[in-house]
Protein backbone atom coordinates (compact mmCIF):
# COMPACT_ATOMS: atom_id res chain seq x y z
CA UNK A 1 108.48 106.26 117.07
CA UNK A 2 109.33 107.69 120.18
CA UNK A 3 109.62 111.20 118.35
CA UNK A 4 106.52 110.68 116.67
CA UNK A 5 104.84 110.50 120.36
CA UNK A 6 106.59 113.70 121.44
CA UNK A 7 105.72 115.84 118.48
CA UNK A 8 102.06 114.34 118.86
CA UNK A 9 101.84 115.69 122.98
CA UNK A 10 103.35 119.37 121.38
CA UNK A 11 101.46 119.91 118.48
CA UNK A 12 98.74 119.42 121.05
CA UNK A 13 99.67 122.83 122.79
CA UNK A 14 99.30 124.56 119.32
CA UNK A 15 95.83 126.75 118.54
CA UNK A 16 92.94 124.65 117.13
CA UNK A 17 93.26 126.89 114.12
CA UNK A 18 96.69 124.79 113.25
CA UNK A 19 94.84 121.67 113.49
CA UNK A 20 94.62 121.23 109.71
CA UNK A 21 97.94 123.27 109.28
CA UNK A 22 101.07 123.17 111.02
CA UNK A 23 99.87 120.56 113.41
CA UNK A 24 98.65 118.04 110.72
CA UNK A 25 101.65 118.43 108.74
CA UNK A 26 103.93 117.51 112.07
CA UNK A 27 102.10 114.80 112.90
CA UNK A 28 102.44 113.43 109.37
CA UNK A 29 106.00 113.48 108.51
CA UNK A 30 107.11 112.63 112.28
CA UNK A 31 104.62 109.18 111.72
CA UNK A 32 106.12 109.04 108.14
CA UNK A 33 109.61 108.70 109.53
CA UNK A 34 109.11 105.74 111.16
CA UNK A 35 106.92 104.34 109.16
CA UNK A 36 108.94 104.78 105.76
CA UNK A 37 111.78 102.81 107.82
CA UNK A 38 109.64 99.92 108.79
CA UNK A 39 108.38 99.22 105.60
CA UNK A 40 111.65 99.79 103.71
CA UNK A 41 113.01 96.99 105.91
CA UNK A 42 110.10 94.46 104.99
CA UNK A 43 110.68 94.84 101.23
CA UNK A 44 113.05 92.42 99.59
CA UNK A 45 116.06 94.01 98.28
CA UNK A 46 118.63 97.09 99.99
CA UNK A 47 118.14 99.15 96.74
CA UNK A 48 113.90 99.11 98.18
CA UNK A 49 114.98 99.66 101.66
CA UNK A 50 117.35 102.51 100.85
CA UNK A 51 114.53 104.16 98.88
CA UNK A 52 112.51 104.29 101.76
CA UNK A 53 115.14 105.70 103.89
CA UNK A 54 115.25 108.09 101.66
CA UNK A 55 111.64 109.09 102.03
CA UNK A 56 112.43 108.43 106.08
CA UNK A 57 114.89 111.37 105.57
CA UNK A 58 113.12 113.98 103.56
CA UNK A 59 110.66 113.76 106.42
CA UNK A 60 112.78 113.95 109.16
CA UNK A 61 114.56 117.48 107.18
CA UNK A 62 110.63 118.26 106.86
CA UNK A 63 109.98 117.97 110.24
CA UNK A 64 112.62 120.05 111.21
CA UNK A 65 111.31 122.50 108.91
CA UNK A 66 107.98 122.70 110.71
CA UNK A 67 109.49 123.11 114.06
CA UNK A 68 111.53 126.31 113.02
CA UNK A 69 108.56 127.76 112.08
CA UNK A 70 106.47 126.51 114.65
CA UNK A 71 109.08 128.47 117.04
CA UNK A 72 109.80 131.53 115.35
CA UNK A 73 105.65 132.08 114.87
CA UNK A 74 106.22 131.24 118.73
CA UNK A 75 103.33 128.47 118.33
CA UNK A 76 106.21 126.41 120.51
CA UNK A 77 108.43 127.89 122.76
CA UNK A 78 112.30 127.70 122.43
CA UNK A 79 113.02 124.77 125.30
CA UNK A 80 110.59 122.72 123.75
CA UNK A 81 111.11 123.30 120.17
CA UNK A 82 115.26 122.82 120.42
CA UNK A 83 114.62 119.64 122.06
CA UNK A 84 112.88 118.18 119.43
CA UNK A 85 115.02 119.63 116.71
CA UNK A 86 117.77 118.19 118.81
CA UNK A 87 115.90 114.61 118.49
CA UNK A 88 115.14 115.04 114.65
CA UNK A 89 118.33 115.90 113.83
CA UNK A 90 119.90 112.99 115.15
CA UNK A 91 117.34 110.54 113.71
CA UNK A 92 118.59 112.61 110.29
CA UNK A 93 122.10 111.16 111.20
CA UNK A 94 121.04 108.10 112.34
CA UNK A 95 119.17 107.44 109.47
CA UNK A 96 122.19 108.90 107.06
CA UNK A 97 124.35 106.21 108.51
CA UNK A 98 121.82 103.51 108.02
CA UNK A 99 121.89 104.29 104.27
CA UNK A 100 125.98 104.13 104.35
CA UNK A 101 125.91 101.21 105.71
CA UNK A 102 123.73 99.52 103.23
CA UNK A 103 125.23 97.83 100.20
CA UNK A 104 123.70 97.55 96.68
């Protein structure tokens, strides 16, 4: 969640004609990490969890995506754009070991 926030204040730096772009896209999948987690942990079985931590994880990969090329169009600038690449790719491992750890 706490990524979600952060890519929320950046994408708010980037030009109102990425607002239904790049910035919506961001927003999206760093809300859909989160989310996918939470409601993979409400359903009833670890096959249903791990399928939304799946989904969790193709987000965060997508996220990072959209910060590379946030940065190299130079939309963000390199300090802030490592940082949260730095923060999405450990939620990537994070959420990698989660899925490990759970047993069918």
């Amino acid at each position: 969640m706490d990524l979600a926030v952060e890519v929320y204040k950046a994408t708010s730096r980037l030009p109102n004609d990425e607002k239904y772009g790049l910035v919506s896209q961001m927003k999206r999948c760093s809300v859909s990490i989160s989310s996918n987690i939470a409601e993979g942990s409400g359903r009833g079985s670890s096959a249903q969890f791990k399928y939304f931590l799946n989904i969790s994880q193709g987000s965060a990969f997508e996220l990072e995506a959209q910060l590379i090329i946030s940065n190299r169009l130079e939309l963000l600038d390199n300090e802030l754009s490592a940082n949260l690449i730095e923060k999405t790719m450990e939620i990537q491992k994070m959420v990698y070991a989660l899925d490990r750890s759970i047993k069918i």
